[in-house]
Protein backbone atom coordinates (compact mmCIF):
# COMPACT_ATOMS: atom_id res chain seq x y z
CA UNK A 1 0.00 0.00 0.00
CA UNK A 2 1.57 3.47 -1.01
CA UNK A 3 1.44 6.01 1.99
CA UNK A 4 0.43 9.75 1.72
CA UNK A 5 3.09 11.30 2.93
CA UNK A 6 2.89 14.32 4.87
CA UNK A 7 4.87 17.39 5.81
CA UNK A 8 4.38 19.84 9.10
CA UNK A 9 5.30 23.36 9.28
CA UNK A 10 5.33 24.09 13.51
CA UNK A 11 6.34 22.46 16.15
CA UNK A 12 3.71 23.78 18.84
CA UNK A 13 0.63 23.02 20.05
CA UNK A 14 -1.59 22.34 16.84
CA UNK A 15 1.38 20.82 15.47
CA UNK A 16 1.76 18.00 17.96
CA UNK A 17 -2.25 17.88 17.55
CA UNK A 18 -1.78 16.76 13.90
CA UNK A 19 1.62 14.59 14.50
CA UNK A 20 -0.24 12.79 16.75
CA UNK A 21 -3.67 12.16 14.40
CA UNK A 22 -1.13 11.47 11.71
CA UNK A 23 0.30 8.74 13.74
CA UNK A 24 -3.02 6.60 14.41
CA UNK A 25 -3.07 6.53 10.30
CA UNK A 26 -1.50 3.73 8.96
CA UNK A 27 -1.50 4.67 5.47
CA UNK A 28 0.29 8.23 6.01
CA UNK A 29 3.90 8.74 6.58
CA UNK A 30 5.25 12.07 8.42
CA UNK A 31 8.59 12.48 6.55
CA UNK A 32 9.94 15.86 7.61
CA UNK A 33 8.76 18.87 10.03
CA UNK A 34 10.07 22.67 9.57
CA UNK A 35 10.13 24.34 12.78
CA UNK A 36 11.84 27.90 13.77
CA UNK A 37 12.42 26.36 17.10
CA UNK A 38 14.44 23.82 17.34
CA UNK A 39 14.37 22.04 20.47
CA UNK A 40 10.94 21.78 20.67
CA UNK A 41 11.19 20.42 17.17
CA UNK A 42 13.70 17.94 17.92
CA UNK A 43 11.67 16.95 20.97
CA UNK A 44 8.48 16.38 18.72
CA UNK A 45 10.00 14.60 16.09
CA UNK A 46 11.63 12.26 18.27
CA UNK A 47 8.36 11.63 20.20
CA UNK A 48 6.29 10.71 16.83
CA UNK A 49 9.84 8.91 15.05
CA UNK A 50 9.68 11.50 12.54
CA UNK A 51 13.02 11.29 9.96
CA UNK A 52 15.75 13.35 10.22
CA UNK A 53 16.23 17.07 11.49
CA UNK A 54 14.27 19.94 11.60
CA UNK A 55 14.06 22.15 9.10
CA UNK A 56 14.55 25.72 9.41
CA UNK A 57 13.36 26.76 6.38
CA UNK A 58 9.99 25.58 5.34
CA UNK A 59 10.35 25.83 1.63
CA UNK A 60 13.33 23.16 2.22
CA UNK A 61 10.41 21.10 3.47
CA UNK A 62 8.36 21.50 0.14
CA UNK A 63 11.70 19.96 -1.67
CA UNK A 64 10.95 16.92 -0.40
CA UNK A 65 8.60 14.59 -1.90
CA UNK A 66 5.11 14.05 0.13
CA UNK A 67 1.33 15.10 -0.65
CA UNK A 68 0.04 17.16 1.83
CA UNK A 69 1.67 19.60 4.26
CA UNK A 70 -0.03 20.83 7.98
CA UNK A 71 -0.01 24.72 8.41
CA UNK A 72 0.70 25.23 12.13
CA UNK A 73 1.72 28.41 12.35
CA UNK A 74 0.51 31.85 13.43
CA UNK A 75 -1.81 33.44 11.60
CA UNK A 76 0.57 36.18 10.14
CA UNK A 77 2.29 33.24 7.97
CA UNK A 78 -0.62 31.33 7.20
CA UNK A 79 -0.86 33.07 3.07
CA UNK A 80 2.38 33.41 2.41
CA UNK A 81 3.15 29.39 3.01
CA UNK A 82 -0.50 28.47 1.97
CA UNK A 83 0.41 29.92 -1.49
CA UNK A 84 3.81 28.15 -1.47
CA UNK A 85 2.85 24.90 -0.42
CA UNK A 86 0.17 24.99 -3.05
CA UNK A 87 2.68 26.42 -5.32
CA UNK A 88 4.89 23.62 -4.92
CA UNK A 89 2.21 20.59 -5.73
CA UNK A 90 1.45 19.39 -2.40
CA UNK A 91 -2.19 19.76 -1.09
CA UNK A 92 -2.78 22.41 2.13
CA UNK A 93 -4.10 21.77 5.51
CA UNK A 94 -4.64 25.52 7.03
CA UNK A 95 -5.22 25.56 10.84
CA UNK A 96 -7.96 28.36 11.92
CA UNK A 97 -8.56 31.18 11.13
CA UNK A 98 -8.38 30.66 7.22
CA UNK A 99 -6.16 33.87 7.34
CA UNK A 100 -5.94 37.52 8.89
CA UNK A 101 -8.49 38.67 6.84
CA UNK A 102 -10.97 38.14 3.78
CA UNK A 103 -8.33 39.78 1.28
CA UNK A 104 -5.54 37.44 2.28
CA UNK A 105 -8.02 34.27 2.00
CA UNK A 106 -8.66 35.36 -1.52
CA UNK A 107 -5.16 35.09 -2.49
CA UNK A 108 -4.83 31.97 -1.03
CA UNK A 109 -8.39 30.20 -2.38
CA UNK A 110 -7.25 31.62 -6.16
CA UNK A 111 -3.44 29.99 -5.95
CA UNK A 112 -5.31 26.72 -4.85
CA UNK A 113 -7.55 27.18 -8.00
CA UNK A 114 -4.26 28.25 -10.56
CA UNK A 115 -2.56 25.02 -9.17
CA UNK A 116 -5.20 22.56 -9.18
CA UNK A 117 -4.73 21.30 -5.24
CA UNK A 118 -7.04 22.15 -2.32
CA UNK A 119 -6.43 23.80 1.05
CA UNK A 120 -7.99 22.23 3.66
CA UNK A 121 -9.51 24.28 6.54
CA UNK A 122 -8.83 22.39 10.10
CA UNK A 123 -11.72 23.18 12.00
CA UNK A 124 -11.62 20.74 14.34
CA UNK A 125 -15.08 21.25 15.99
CA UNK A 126 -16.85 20.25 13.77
CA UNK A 127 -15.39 16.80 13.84
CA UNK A 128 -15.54 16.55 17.36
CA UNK A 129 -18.04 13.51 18.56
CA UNK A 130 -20.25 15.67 20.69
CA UNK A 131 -20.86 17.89 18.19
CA UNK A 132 -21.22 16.13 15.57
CA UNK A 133 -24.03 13.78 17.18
CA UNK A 134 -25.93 17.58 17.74
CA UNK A 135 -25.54 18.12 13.75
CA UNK A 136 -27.37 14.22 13.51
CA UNK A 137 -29.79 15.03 15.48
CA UNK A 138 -30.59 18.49 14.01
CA UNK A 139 -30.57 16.94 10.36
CA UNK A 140 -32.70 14.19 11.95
CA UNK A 141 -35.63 16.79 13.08
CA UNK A 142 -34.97 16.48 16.31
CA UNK A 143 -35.25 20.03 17.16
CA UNK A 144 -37.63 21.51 14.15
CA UNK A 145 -36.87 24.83 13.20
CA UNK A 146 -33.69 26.66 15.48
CA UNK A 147 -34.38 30.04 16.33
CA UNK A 148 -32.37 31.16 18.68
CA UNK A 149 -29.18 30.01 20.06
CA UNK A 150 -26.09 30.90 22.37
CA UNK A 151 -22.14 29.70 21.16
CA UNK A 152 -19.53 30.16 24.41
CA UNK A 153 -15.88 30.05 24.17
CA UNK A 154 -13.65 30.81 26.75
CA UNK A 155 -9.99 30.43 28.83
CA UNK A 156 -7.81 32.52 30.33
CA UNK A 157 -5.90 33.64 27.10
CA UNK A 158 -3.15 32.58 24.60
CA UNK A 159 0.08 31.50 25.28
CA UNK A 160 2.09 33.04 22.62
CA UNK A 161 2.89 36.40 22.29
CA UNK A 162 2.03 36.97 18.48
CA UNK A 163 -1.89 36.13 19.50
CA UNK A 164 -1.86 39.58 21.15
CA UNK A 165 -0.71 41.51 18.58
CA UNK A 166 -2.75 42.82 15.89
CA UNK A 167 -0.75 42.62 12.76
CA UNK A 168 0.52 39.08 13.33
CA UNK A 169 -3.28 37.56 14.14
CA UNK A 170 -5.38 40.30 13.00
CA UNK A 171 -7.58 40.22 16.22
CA UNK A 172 -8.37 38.55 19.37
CA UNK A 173 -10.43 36.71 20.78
CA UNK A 174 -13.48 36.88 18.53
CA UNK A 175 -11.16 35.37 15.68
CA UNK A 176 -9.39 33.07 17.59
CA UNK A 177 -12.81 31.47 19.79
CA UNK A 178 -15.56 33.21 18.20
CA UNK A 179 -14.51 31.49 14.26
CA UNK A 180 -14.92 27.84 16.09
CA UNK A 181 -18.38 29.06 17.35
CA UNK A 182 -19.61 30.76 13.61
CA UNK A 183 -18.35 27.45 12.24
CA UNK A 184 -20.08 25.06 14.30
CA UNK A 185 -23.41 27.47 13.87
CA UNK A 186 -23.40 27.99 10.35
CA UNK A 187 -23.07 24.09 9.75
CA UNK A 188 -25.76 23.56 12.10
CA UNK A 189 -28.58 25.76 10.75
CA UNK A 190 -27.61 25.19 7.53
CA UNK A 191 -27.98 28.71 5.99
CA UNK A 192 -25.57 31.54 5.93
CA UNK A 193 -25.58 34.84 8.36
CA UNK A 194 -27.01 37.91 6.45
CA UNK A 195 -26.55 40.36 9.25
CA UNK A 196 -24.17 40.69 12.72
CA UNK A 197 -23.87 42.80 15.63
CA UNK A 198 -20.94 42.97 17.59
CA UNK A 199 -19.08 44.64 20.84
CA UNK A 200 -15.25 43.79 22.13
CA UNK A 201 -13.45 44.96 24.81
CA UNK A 202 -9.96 44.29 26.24
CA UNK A 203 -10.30 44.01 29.97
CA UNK A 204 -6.29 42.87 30.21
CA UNK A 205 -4.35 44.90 28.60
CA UNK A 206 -0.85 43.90 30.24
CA UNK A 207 -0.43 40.09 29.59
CA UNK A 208 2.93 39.86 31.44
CA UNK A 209 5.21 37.74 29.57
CA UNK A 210 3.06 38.22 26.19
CA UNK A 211 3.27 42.00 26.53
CA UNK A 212 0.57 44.23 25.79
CA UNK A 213 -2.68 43.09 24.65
CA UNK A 214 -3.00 44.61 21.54
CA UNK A 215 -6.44 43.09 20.47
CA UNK A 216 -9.99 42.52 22.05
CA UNK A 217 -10.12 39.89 24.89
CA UNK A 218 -13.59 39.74 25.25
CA UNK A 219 -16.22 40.23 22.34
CA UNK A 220 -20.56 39.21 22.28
CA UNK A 221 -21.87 38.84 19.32
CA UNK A 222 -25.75 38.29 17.49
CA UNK A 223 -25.67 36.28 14.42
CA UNK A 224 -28.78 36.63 12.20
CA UNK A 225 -29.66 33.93 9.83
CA UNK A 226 -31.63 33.92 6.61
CA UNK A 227 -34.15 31.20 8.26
CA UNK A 228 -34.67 34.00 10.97
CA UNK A 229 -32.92 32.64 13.72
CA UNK A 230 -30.76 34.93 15.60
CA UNK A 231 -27.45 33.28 17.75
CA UNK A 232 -25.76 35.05 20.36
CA UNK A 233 -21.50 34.20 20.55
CA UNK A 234 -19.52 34.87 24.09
CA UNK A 235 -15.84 34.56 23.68
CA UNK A 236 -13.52 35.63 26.00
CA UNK A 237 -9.68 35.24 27.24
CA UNK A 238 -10.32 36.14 30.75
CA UNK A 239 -11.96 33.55 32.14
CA UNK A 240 -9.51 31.20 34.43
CA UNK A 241 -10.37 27.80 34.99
CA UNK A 242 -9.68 25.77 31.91
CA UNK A 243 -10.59 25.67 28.10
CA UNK A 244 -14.75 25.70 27.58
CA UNK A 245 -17.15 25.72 24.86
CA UNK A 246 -20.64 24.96 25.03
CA UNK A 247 -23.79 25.37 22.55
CA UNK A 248 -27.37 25.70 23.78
CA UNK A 249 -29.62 25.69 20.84
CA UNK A 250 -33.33 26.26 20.54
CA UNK A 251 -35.93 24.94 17.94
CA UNK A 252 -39.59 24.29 17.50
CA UNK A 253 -39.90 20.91 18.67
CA UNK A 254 -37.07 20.71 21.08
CA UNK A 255 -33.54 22.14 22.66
CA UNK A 256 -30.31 20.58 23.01
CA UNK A 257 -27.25 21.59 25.52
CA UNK A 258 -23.57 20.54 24.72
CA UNK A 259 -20.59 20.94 26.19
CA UNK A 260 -17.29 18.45 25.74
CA UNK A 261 -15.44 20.52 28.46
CA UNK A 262 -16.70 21.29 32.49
CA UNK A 263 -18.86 18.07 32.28
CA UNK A 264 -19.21 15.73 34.83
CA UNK A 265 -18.10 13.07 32.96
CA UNK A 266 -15.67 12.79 35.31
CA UNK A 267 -15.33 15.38 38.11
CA UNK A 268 -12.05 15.64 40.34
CA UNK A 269 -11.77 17.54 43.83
CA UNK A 270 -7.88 17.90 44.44
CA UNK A 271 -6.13 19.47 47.91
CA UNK A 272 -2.46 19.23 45.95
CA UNK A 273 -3.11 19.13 42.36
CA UNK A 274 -2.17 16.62 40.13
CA UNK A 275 -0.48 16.31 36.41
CA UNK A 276 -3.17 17.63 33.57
CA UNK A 277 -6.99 18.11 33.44
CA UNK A 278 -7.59 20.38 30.02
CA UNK A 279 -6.00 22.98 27.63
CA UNK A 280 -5.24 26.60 29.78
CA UNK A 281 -6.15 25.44 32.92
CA UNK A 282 -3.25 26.96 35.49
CA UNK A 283 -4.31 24.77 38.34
CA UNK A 284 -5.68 21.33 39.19
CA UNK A 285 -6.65 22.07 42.97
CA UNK A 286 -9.60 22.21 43.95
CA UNK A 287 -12.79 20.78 41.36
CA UNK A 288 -11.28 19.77 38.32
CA UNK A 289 -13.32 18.38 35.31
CA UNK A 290 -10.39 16.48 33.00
CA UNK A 291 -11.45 15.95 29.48
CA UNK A 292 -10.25 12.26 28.73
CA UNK A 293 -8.89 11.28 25.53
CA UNK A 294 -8.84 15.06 24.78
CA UNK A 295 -7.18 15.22 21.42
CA UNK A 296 -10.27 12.79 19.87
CA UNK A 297 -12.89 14.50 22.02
CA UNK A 298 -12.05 17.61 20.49
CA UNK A 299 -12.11 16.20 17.35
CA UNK A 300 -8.37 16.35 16.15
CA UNK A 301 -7.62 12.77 14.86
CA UNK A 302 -11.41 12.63 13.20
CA UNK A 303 -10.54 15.90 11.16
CA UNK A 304 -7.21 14.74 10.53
CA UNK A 305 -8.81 10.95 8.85
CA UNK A 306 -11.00 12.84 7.11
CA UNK A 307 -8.80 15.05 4.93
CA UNK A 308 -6.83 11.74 4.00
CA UNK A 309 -9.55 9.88 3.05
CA UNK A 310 -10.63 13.18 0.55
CA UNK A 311 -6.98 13.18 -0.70
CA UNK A 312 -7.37 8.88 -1.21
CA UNK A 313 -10.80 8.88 -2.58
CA UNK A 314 -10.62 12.62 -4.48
CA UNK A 315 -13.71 13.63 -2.74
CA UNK A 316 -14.39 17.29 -1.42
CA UNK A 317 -14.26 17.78 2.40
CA UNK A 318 -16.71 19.23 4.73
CA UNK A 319 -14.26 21.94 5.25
CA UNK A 320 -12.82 23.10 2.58
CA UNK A 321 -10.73 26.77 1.63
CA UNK A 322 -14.17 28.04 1.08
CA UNK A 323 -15.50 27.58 3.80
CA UNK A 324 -13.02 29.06 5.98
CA UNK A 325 -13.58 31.97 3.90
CA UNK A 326 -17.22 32.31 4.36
CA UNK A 327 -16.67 31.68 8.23
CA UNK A 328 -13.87 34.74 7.90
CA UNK A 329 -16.51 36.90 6.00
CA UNK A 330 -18.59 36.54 8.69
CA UNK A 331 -15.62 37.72 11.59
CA UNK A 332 -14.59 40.57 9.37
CA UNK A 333 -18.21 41.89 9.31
CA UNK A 334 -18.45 41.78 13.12
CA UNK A 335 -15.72 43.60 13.43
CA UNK A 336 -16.90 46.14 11.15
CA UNK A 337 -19.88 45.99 13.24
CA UNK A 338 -17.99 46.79 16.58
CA UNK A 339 -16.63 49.21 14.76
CA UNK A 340 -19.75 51.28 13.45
CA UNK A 341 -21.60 50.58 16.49
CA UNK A 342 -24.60 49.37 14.23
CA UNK A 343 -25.83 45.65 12.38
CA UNK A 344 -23.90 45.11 9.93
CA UNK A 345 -24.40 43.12 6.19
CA UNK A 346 -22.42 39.99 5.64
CA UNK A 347 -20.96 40.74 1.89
CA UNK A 348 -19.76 36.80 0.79
């Protein structure tokens, strides 16, 4: 059986995210990693038995033969080496947001049109079990017709310094949290957003180590669908306690509640502490609710699978370029919105 072979640019977070989905595949092969930071490279690569050394360079990384490459990087870089990549042959996988903004995600879906390969956008929610069983049960009828809604997202904040500034991610928290929520929403109902409101604050301006926040920390947001329905979005970076994102969702003939995080699947009370409970949380005293198997529950190795199987079987994905485009649309219009003070159009 020939492998796909596969490529990752990072060595962070997200990229250890994918090395490890990667790794449950037996038809894919991870044959080199580019990385800026070494060490933590070296580390990764040796923990997945990745070949050879890191690569400084990325487009050394695109001389080397393989079929798809992860884009784990911040979202400053994601055009430049979206274009390359696709430039070079090899199919894209983009991590969230699509880009800084709609003008950059242009550039990026026409190079992927020129060169006849596909960027695909990693939104892992959407693959996540719990969430997906709420889109089966939606397209089942179980809830009739949603009209209203609330999408939450929150932790404490990043924890890299380029998420805080506003020319390397092109804003805070509402495109970092809020884009999971619009995702998740817009698959659900089914129909695109015609108008938003939005307001975002920063309530921490001085992030310590990260330096000064240069972006909103906090936004709340009103969707408005073409069926009518309207959905409200929290996001926020100030919130201690742990990663959490919930959906409550209301229809005609029924509600549903969700939450993979702060359930009581299994709850922990801790004098001392122990090792790990979920992403951002700074303590595990006191009531702890650890996500188990957290990588699959938030729907990493699913996403991951899926892509492959597209590349295998030449099939489009549920996520695809454009669709991280229509979800950045959406963003960019809110932020318009917070800007004007007023509802805003979403122009696709």
């Amino acid at each position: 059986m020939n492998k796909i072979k596969v490529g990752i640019i990072g060595s962070g977070f997200i990229a250890e995210h994918h090395c490890y989905s990667y790794s449950l595949l037996p038809n894919v092969e991870i044959v080199g990693l580019s990385s800026l930071l070494k060490d933590q490279a070296t580390d990764l690569m040796k923990k997945f038995g990745i070949p050879g050394d890191p690569l400084k360079d990325y487009k050394d990384l695109l001389k080397i033969e393989c079929d798809v490459i992860s884009i784990c990087v911040p979202n400053f870089l994601h055009k430049d080496i979206t274009i390359d990549v696709i430039n070079s042959g090899k199919h894209a996988l983009v991590e969230k947001p699509l880009a800084r903004y709609v003008s950059e995600g242009k550039e990026m879906l026409d190079a992927s049109e020129s060169a006849n390969r596909k960027i695909f956008y990693c939104e892992n929610n959407m693959y996540a079990p719990t969430f997906s069983k709420v889109k089966e049960i939606i397209d089942e009828g179980g809830l009739g017709r949603i009209y209203m809604g609330r999408g939450k997202e929150q932790h404490s904040g990043p924890h890299s310094a380029w998420f805080y500034k506003k020319d390397k991610a092109g804003g805070g928290a509402l495109v970092d949290l809020g884009i999971h929520d619009i995702a998740c929403l817009v698959w659900y109902l089914g129909c695109k957003v015609k108008e938003v409101f939005c307001q975002i604050k920063t309530i921490v301006p001085n992030r310590g180590e990260f330096g000064t926040c240069e972006v909103e920390d906090n936004a709340v947001g009103v969707l408005y669908f073409e069926n009518d329905a309207q959905v409200i979005i929290e996001e926020s970076w100030t919130a201690p306690g742990g990663y959490d994102m919930r959906f409550e969702l209301f229809g005609t003939e029924g509600q549903i509640k969700v939450a993979p995080t702060f359930s009581n699947l299994i709850s922990v009370y801790s004098e001392k502490g122990y090792g790990y409970a979920v992403e951002k949380a700074s303590t595990t005293a006191g009531w702890t609710f650890p996500v188990p198997a957290e990588a699959w529950n938030f729907g990493y190795p699913q996403e991951i699978k899926h892509f492959i199987d597209c590349i295998i079987e030449n099939k489009e994905p549920l996520t695809d370029g454009k669709y991280g485009q229509e979800i950045l649309t959406i963003v960019e219009a809110m932020y318009k919105s917070a800007e004007s003070k007023k509802i805003e159009e979403v122009n696709y």
